[in-house]
N, C-alpha and C. Protein backbone atom coordinates (compact mmCIF):
# COMPACT_ATOMS: atom_id res chain seq x y z
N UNK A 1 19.18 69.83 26.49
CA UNK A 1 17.91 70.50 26.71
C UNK A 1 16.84 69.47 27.04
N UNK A 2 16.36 69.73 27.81
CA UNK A 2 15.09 68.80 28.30
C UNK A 2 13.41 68.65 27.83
N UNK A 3 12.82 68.30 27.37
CA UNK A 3 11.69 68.09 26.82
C UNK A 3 10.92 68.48 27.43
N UNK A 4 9.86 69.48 27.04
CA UNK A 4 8.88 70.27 27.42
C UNK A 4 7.42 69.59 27.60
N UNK A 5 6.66 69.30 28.41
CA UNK A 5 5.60 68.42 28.35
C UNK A 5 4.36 69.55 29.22
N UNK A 6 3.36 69.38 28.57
CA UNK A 6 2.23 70.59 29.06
C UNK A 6 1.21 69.34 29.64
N UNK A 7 0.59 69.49 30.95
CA UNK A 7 -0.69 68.76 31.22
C UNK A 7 -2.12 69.56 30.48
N UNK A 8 -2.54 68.67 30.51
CA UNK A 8 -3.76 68.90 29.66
C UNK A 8 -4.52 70.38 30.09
N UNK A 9 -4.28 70.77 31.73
CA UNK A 9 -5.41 71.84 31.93
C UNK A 9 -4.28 72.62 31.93
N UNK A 10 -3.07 72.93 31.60
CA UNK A 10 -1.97 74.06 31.66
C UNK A 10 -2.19 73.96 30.10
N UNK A 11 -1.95 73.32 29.16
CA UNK A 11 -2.19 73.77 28.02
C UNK A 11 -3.38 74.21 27.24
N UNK A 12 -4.51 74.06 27.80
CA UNK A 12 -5.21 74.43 28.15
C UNK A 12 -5.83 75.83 28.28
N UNK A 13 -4.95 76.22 29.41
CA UNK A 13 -5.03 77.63 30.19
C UNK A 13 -4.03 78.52 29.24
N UNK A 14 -2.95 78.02 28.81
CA UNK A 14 -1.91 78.80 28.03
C UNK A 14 -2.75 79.25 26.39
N UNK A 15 -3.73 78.04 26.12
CA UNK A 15 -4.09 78.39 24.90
C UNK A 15 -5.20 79.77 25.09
N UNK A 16 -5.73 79.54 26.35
CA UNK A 16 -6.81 80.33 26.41
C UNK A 16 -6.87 81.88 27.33
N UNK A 17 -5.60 82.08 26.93
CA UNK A 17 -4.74 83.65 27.66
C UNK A 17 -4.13 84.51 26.36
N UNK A 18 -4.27 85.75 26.45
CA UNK A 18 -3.52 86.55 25.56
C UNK A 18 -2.12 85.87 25.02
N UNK A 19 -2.48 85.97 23.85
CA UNK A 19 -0.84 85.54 23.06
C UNK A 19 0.54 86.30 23.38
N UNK A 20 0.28 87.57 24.05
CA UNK A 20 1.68 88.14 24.00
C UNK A 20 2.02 87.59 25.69
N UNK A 21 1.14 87.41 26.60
CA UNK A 21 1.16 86.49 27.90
C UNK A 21 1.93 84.74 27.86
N UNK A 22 0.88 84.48 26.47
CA UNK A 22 1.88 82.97 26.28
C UNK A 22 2.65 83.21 26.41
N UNK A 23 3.15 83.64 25.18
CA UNK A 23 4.58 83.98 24.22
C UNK A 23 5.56 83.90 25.85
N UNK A 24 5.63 85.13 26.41
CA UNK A 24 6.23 85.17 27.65
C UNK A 24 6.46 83.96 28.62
N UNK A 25 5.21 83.45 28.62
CA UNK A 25 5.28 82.39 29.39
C UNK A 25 6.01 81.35 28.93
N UNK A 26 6.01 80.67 27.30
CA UNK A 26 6.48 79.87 26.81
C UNK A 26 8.20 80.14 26.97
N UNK A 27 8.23 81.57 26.96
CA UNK A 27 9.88 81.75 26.27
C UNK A 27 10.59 81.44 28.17
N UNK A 28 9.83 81.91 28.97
CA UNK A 28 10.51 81.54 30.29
C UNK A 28 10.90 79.79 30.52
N UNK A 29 9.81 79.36 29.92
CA UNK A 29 9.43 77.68 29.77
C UNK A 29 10.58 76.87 29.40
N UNK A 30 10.86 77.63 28.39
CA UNK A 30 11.89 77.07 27.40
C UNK A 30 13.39 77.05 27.98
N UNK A 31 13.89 78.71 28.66
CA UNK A 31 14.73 79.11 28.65
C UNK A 31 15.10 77.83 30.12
N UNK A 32 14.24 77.64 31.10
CA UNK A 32 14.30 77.04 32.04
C UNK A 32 14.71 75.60 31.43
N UNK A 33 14.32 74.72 30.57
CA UNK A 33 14.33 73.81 30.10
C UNK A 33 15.71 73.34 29.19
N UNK A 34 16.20 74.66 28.89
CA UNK A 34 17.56 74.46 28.38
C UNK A 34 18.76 74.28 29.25
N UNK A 35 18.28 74.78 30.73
CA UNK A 35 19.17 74.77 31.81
C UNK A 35 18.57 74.64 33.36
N UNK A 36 17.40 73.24 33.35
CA UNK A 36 16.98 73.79 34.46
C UNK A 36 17.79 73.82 35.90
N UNK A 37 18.70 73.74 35.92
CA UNK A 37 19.47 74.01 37.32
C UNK A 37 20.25 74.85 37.52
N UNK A 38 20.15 75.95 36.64
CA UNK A 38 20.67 77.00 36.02
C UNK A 38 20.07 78.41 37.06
N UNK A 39 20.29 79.61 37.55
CA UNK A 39 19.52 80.54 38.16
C UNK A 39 19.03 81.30 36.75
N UNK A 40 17.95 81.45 37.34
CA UNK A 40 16.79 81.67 36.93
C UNK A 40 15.94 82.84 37.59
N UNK A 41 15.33 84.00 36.87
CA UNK A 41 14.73 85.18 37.81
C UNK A 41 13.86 84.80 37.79
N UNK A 42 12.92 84.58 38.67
CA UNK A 42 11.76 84.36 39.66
C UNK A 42 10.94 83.14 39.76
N UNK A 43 12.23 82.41 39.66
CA UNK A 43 11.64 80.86 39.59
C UNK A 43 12.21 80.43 41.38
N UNK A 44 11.11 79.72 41.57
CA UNK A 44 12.15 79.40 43.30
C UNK A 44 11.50 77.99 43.50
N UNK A 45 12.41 77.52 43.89
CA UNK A 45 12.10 75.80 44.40
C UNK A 45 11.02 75.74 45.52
N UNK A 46 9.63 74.84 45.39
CA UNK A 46 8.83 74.57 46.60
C UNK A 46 8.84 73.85 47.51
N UNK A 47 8.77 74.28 48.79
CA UNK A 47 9.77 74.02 49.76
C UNK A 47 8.93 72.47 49.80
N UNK A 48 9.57 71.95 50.54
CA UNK A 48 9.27 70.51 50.77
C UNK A 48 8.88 69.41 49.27
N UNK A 49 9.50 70.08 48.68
CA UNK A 49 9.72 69.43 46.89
C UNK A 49 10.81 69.12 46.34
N UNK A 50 11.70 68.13 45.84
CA UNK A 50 12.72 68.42 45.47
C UNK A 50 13.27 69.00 43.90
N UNK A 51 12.08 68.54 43.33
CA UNK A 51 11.81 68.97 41.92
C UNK A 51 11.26 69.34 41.18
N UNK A 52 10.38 69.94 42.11
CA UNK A 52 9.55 70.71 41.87
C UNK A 52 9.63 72.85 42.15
N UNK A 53 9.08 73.08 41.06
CA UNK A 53 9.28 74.70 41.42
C UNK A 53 8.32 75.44 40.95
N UNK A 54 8.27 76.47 41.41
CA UNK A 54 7.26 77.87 40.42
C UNK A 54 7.70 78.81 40.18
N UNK A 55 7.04 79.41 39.20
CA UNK A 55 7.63 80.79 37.92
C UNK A 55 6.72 81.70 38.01
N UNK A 56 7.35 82.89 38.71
CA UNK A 56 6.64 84.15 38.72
C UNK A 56 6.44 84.86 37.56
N UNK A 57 5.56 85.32 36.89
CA UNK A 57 5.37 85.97 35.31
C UNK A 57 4.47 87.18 35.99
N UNK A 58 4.59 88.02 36.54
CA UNK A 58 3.57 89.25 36.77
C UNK A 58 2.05 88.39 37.66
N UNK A 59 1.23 88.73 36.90
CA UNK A 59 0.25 88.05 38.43
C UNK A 59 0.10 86.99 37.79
N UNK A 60 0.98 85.95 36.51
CA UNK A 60 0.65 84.64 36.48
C UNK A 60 1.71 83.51 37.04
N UNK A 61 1.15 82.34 37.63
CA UNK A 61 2.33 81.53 38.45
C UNK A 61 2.17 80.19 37.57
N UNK A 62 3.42 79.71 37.17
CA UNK A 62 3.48 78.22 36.87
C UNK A 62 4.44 77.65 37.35
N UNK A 63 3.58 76.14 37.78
CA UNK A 63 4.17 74.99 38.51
C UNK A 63 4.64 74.23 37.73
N UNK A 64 5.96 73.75 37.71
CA UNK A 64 6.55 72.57 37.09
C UNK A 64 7.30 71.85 37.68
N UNK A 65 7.83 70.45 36.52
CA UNK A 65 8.41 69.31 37.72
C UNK A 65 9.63 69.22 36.83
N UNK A 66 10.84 68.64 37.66
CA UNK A 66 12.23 68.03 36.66
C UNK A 66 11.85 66.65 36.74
N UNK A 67 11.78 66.02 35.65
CA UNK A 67 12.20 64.32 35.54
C UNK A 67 13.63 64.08 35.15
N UNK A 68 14.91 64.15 35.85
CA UNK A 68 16.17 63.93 35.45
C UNK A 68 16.35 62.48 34.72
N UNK A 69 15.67 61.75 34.80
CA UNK A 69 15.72 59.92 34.67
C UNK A 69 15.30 60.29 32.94
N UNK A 70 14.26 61.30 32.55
CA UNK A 70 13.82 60.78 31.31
C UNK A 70 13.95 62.32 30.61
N UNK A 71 14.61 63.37 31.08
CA UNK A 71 14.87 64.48 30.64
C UNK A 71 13.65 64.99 30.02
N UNK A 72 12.42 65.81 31.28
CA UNK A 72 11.48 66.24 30.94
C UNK A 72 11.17 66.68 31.91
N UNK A 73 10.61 68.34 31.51
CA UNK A 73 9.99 69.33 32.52
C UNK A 73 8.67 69.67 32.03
N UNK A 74 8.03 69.32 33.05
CA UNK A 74 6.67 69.09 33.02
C UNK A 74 5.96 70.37 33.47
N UNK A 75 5.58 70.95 32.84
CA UNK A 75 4.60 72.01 33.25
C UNK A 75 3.07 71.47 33.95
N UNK A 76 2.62 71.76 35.31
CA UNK A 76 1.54 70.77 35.87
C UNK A 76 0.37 71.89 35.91
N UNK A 77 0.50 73.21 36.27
CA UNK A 77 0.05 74.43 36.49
C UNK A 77 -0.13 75.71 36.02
N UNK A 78 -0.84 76.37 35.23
CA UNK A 78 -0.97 77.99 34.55
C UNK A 78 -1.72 78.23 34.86
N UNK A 79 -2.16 79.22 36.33
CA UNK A 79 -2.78 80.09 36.68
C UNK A 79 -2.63 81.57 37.42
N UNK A 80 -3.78 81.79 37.88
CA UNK A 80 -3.24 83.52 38.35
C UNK A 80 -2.99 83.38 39.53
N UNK A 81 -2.15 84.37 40.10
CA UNK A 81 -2.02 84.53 41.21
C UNK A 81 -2.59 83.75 42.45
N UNK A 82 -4.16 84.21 42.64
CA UNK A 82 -4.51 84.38 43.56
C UNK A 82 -5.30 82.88 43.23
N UNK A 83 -5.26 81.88 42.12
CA UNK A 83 -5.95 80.74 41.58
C UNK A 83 -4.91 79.43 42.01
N UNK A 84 -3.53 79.91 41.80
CA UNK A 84 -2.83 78.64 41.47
C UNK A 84 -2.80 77.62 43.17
N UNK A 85 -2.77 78.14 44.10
CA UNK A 85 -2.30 76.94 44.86
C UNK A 85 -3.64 77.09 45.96
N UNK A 86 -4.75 76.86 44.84
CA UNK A 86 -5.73 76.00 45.39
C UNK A 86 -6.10 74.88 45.39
């Protein structure tokens, strides 16, 4: 399982969203992290990234990264929809 690491404005954003929204968000987080090369529903690789991907949660999107070298998935991004890839 790979180590979960939050940037400062995703943890941030996770603290400052409905708890039953975390919760969701965290448990996708996790489940990804136990297997990230694993399929996964509505996670899809960004194109011109190799290790990088995003997680569809209803209208919230999070960006994360694989570090295979130091076994850590980095959460970089928690926002909405229409916020995240500004």
């Amino acid at each position: 399982m790979y180590e979960v690491r939050y940037r400062k404005q995703a943890a941030r954003r996770l603290f400052g969203m409905p708890r039953s929204t975390a919760r969701r968000i965290c448990a996708r987080i996790d489940a990804i992290a136990a297997d990230p090369y694993g399929k996964h529903p509505n996670a899809t690789q960004i194109p011109g990234r190799d290790r990088d991907f995003r997680l569809r949660l209803g209208g919230w999107r999070v960006i994360c990264s694989i570090n295979d070298e130091r076994e850590i998935l980095l959460v970089a991004k928690i926002d909405t929809r229409g916020q995240i890839y500004r």
